[in-house]
Protein backbone atom coordinates (compact mmCIF):
# COMPACT_ATOMS: atom_id res chain seq x y z
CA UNK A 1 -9.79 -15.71 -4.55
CA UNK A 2 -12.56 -16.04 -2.01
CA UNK A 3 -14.59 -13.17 -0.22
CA UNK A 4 -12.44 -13.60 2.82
CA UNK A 5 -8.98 -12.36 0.86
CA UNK A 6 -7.05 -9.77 2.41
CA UNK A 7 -5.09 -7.80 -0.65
CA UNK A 8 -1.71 -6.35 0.48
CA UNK A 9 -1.74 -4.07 -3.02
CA UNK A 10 2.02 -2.20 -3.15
CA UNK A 11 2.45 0.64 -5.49
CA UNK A 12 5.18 2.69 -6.72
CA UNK A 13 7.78 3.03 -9.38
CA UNK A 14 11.15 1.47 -9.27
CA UNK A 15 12.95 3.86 -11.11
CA UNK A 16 11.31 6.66 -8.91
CA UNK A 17 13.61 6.53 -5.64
CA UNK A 18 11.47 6.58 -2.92
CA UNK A 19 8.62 6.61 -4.90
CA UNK A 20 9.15 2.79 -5.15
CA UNK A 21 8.48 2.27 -1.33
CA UNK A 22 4.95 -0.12 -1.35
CA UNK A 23 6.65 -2.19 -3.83
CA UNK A 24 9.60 -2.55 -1.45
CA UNK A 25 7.11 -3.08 1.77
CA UNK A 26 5.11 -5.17 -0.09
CA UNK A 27 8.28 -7.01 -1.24
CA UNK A 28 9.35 -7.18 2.35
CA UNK A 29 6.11 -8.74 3.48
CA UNK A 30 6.22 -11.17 0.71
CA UNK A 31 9.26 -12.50 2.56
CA UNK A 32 7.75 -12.35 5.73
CA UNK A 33 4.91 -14.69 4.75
CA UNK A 34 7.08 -17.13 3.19
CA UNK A 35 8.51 -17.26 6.63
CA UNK A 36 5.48 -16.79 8.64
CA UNK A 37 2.25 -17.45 6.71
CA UNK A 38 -1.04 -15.78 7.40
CA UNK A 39 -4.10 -17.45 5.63
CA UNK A 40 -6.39 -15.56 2.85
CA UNK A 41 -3.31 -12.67 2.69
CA UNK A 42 -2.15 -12.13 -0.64
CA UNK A 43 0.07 -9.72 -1.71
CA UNK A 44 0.10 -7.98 -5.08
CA UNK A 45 1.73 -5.00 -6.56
CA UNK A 46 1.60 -2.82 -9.02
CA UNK A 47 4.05 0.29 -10.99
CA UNK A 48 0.95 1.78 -13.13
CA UNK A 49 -2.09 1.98 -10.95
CA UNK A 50 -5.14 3.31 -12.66
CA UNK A 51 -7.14 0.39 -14.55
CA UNK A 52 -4.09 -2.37 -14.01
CA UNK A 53 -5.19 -2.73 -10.29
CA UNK A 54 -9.02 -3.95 -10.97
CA UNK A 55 -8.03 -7.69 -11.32
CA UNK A 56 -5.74 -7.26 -8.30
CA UNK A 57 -8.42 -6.20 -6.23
CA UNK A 58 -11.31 -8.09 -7.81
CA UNK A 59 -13.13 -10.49 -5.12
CA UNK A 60 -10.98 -9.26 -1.81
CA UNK A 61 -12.48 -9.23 1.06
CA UNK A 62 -10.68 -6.13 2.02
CA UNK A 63 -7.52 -4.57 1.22
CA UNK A 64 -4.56 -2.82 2.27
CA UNK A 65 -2.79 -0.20 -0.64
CA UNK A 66 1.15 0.55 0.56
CA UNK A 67 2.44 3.88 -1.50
CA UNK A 68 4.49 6.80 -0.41
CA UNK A 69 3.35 10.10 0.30
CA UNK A 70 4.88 13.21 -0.93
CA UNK A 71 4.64 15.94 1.70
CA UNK A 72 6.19 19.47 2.40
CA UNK A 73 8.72 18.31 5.11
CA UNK A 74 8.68 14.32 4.97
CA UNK A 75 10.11 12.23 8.19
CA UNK A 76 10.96 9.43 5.67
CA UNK A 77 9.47 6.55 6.77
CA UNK A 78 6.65 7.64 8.76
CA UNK A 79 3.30 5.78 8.30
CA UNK A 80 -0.30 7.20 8.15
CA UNK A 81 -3.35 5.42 7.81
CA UNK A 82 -5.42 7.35 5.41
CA UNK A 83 -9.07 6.64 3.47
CA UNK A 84 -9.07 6.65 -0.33
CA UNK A 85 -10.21 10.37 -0.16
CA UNK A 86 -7.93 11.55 2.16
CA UNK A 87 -4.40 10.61 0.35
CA UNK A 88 -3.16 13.48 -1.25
CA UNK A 89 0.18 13.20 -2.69
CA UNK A 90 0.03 9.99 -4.20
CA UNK A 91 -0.46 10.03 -7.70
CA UNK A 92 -1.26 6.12 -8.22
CA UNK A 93 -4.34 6.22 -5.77
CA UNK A 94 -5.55 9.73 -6.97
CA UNK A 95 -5.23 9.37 -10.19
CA UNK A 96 -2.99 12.24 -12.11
CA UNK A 97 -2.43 10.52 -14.82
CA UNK A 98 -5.12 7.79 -14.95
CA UNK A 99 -8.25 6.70 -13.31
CA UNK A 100 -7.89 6.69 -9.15
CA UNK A 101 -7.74 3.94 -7.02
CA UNK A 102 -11.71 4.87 -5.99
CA UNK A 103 -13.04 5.62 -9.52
CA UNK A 104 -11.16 1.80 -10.70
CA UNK A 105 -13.50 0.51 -7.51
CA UNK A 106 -16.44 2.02 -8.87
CA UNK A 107 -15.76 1.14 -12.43
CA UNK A 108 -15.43 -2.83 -11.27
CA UNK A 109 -18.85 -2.32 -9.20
CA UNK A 110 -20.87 -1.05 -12.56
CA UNK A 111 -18.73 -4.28 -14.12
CA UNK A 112 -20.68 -6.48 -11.79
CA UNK A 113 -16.93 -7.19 -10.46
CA UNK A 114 -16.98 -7.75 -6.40
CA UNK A 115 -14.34 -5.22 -5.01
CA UNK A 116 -12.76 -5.01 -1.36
CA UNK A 117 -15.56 -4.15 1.16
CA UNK A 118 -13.25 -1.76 2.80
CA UNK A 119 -9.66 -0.40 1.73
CA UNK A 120 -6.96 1.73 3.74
CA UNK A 121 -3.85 3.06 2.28
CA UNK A 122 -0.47 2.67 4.74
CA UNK A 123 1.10 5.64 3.20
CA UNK A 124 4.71 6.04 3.49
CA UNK A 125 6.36 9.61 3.78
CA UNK A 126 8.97 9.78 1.27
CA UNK A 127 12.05 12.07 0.66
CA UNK A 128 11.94 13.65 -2.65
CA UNK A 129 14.68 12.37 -5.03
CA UNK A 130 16.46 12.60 -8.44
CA UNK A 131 13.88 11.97 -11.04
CA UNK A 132 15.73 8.56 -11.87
CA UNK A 133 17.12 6.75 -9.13
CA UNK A 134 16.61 2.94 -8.59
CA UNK A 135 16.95 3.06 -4.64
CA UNK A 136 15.31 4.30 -2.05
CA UNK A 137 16.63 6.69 0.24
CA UNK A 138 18.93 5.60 2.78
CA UNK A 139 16.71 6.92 5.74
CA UNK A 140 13.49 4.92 4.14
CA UNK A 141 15.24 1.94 3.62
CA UNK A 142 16.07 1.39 6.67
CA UNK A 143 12.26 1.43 7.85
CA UNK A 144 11.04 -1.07 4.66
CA UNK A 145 11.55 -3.91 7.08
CA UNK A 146 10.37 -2.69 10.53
CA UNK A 147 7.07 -1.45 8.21
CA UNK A 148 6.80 -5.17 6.86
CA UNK A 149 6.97 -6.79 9.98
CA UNK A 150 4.66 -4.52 11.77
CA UNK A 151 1.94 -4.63 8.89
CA UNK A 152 2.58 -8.24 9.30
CA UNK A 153 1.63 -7.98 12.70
CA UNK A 154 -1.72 -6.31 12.39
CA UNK A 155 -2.55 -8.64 9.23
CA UNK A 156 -1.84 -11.68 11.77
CA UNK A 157 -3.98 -10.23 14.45
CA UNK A 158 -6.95 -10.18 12.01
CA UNK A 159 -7.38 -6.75 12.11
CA UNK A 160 -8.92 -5.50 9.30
CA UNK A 161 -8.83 -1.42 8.61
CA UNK A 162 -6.71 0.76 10.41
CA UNK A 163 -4.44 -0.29 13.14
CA UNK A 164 -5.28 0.18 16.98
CA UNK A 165 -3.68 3.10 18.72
CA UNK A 166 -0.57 1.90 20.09
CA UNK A 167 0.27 -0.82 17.93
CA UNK A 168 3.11 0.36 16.25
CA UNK A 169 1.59 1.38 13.08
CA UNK A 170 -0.02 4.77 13.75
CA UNK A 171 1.75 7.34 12.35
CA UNK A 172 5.47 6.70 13.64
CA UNK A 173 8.72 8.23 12.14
């Protein structure tokens, strides 16, 4: 992977309901770039977070991290672009269980391991679900695609952080 990579990085659980949205988005957008390739993307996912995601991010450029986000009253489906400090209610990039996604940057940095220059989550509001359940809501699976194709969009513009006002990915329901 050369400096210049752009990591898509989807996160969730599968067996989670809506939980499992970024792998579904990042699924999505997998298709997408079959279809309609956009050089240096690559898109990676992961169900654990914590240390698993240090290879996955190792020598990106910059990167994108798709997860949901567990709010009081969720619009399921709606988008945010958040910094790594600023994405409460997501246990894979805070950590709950296991390292966050900004201490597993850090720790590859002491490694000597180049990490993404910049990262922004696309965080997904999700409807909370039956503790097992291996599909997402109806309401956010509906959006999966129209998510894909507009982070496609700003990936194939070149845009790198957070998306310009008005383009379809700012905080939409």
């Amino acid at each position: 992977m050369t400096r210049r990579t752009r990591v898509v990085l989807g996160l969730g659980n599968p067996l989670r309901g809506d939980d499992g949205v970024g792998l579904a988005v990042a699924a999505a957008l997998s298709r997408l770039l079959e279809r309609k390739p956009i050089d240096g993307v690559r898109v990676v996912t992961s169900e654990r977070g914590g240390l698993e995601v240090l290879p996955l991010l190792a020598e990106a450029g910059d990167a994108v991290v798709v997860d949901c986000l567990e709010v009081e009253a969720p619009t399921p489906g709606r988008v945010h672009w958040l910094s790594l400090d600023g994405m409460p209610g997501s246990p894979r990039v805070q950590g709950e269980h296991e390292v966050s996604l900004a201490e597993v940057l850090q720790i590859g940095r002491v490694l000597g391991v180049e990490m993404p220059a910049s990262i922004v989550v696309l965080a997904i509001e999700a409807q909370p679900g039956p503790d097992i359940d291996d599909r997402l809501s109806p309401a956010l699976a509906a959006r999966v695609e129209r998510i894909a194709a507009l982070l496609h969009q700003h990936l194939s513009a070149g845009a790198g952080g957070r998306p310009a006002q008005g383009s379809g990915l700012e905080a939409e329901g």
